[in-house]
Protein backbone atom coordinates (compact mmCIF):
# COMPACT_ATOMS: atom_id res chain seq x y z
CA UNK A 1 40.39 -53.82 166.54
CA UNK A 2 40.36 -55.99 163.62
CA UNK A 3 40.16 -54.46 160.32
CA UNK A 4 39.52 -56.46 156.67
CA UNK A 5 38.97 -56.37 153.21
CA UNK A 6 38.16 -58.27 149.45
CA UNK A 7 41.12 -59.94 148.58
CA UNK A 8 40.40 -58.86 145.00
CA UNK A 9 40.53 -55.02 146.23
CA UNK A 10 43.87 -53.93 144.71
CA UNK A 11 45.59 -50.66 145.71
CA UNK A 12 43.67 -49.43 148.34
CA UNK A 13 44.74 -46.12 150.05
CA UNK A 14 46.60 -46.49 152.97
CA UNK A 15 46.61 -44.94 156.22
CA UNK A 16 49.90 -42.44 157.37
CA UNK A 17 50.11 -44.65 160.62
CA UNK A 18 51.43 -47.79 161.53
CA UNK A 19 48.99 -50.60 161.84
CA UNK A 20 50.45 -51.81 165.07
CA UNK A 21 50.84 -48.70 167.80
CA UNK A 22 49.61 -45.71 165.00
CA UNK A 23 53.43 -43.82 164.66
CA UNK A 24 53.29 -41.60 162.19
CA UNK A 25 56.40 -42.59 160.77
CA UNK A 26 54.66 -45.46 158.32
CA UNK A 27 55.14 -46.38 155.34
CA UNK A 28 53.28 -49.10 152.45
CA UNK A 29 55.22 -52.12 153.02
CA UNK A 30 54.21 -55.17 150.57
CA UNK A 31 53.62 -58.73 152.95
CA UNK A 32 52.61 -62.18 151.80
CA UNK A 33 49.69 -63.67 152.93
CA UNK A 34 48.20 -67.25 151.75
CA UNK A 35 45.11 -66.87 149.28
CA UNK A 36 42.40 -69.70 149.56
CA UNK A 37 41.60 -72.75 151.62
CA UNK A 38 43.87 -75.06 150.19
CA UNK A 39 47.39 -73.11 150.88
CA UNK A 40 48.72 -73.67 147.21
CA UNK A 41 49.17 -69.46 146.43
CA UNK A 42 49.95 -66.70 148.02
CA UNK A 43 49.12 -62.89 147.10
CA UNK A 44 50.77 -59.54 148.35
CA UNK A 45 48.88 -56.83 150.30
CA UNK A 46 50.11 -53.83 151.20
CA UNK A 47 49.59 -52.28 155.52
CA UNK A 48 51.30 -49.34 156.84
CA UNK A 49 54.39 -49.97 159.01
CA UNK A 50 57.48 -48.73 160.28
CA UNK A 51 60.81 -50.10 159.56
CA UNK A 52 61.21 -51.70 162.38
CA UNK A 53 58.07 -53.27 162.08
CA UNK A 54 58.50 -54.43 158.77
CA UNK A 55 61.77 -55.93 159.95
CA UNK A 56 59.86 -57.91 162.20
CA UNK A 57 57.67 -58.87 159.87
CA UNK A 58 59.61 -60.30 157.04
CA UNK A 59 60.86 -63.29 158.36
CA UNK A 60 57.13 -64.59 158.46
CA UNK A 61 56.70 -63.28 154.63
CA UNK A 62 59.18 -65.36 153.69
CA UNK A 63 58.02 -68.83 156.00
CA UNK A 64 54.62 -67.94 153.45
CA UNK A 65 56.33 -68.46 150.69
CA UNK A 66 58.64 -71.80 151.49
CA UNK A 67 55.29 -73.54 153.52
CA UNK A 68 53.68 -73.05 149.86
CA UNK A 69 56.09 -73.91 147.79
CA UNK A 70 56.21 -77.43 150.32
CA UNK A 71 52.73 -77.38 149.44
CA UNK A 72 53.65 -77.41 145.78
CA UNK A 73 56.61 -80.20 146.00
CA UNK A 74 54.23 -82.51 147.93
CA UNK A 75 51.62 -82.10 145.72
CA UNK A 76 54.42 -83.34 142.88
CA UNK A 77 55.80 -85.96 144.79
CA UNK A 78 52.80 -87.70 145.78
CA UNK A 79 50.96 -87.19 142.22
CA UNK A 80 54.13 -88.79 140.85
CA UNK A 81 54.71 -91.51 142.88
CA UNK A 82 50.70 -92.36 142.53
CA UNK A 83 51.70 -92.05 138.06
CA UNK A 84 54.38 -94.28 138.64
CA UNK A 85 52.68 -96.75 140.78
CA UNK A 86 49.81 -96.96 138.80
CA UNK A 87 52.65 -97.14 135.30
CA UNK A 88 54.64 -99.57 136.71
CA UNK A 89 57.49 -97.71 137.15
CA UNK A 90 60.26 -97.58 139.68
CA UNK A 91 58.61 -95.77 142.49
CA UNK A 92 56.24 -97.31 144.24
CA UNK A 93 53.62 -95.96 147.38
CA UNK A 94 55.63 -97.78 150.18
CA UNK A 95 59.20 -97.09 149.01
CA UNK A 96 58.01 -93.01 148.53
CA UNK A 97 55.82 -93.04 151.62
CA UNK A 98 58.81 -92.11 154.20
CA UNK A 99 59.89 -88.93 152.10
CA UNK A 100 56.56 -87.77 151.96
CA UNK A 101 55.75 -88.15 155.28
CA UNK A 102 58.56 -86.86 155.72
CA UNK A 103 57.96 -83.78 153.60
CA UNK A 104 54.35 -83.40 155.36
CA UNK A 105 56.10 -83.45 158.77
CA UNK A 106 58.62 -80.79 158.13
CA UNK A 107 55.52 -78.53 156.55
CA UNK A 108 53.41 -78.90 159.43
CA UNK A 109 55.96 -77.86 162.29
CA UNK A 110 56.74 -75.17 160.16
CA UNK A 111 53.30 -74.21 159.73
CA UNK A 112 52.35 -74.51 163.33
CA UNK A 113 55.76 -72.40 164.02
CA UNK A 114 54.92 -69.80 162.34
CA UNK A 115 51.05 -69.39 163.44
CA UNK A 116 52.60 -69.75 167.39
CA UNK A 117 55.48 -66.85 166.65
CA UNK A 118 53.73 -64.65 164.06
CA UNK A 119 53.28 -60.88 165.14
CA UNK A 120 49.14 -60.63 165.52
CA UNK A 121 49.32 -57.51 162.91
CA UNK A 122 50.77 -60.33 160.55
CA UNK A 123 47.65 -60.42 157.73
CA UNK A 124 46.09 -63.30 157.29
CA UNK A 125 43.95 -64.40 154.24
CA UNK A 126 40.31 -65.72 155.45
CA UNK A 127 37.18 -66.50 152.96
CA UNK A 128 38.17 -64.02 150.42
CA UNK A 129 38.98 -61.52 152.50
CA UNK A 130 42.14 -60.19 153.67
CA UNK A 131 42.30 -59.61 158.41
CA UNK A 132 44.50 -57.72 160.15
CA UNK A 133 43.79 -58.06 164.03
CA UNK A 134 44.68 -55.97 166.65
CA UNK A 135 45.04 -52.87 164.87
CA UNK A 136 45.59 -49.58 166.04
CA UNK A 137 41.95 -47.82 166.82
CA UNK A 138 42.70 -44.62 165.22
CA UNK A 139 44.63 -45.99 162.75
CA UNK A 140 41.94 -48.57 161.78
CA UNK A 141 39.18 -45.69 161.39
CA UNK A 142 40.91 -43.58 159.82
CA UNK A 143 41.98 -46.34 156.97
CA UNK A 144 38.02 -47.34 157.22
CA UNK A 145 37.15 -43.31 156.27
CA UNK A 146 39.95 -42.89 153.27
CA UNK A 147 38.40 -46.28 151.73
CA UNK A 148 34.71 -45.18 151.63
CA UNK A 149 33.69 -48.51 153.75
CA UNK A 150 36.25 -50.86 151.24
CA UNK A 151 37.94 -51.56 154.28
CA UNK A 152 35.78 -52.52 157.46
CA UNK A 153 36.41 -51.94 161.45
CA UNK A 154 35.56 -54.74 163.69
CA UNK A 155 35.65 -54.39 167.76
């Protein structure tokens, strides 16, 4: 089942079960998903998991963070080489063009990686709204029932 909910929805109770195979042995764990079309933010949601699951989950929390801040340098680099073209200064498009394709090319297999590897409970940000696929059925009503509707149940 696939559960979701507004992105702006802050602090939203949380089930007692795990997200991914409903043990009872959860607990709110904080993961990084990326906010908005363009990939330049992230924001933190919280699911219900186990420690092991969290564990497995982390390394993916993190490859959020570094694609985005790639996002972020690439944005500078190829702002800054466009000023300095455009200023006459020392950088120019051709000379700067192998580092940021370079950049680009490193940020895309690492993007790519981590959609290929990434656990399917793994959140994902989509529209304004915050998914979670493959989610435990009872675990994914019951968080549905403690929210009033906030959070929605798809088959």
């Amino acid at each position: 089942m696939m559960v979701s909910w507004d992105l702006r929805s802050r602090d939203l109770p949380l089930p007692a079960t795990s997200i991914v195979d409903g043990a009872p042995d959860a607990s709110p764990v904080r993961l990084r998903i990326i906010a908005g079309r363009s990939g330049w933010w992230t924001v933190r949601v919280a699911v219900p998991l186990t420690e092991g699951q969290a564990r497995r989950m982390r390394p993916f929390d993190r490859l959020t963070v570094v694609n985005v801040v790639l996002s972020w340098i690439g944005f500078a680099l190829v702002a800054g080489t466009v000023i300095s073209e455009l200023t006459g200064g020392p950088v120019t498009i051709t000379g700067a063009l192998p580092v940021i394709a370079g950049l680009a090319l490193v940020s895309l297999v690492l993007q790519v990686g981590a959609v290929r590897a990434r656990p399917k409970q793994y959140p994902q940000g989509q529209s304004g709204r915050v998914e979670v696929r493959d989610v435990d059925r009872r675990t994914a009503l019951e968080w549905q029932r403690i929210t009033d509707g906030a959070v929605t149940v798809e088959r």
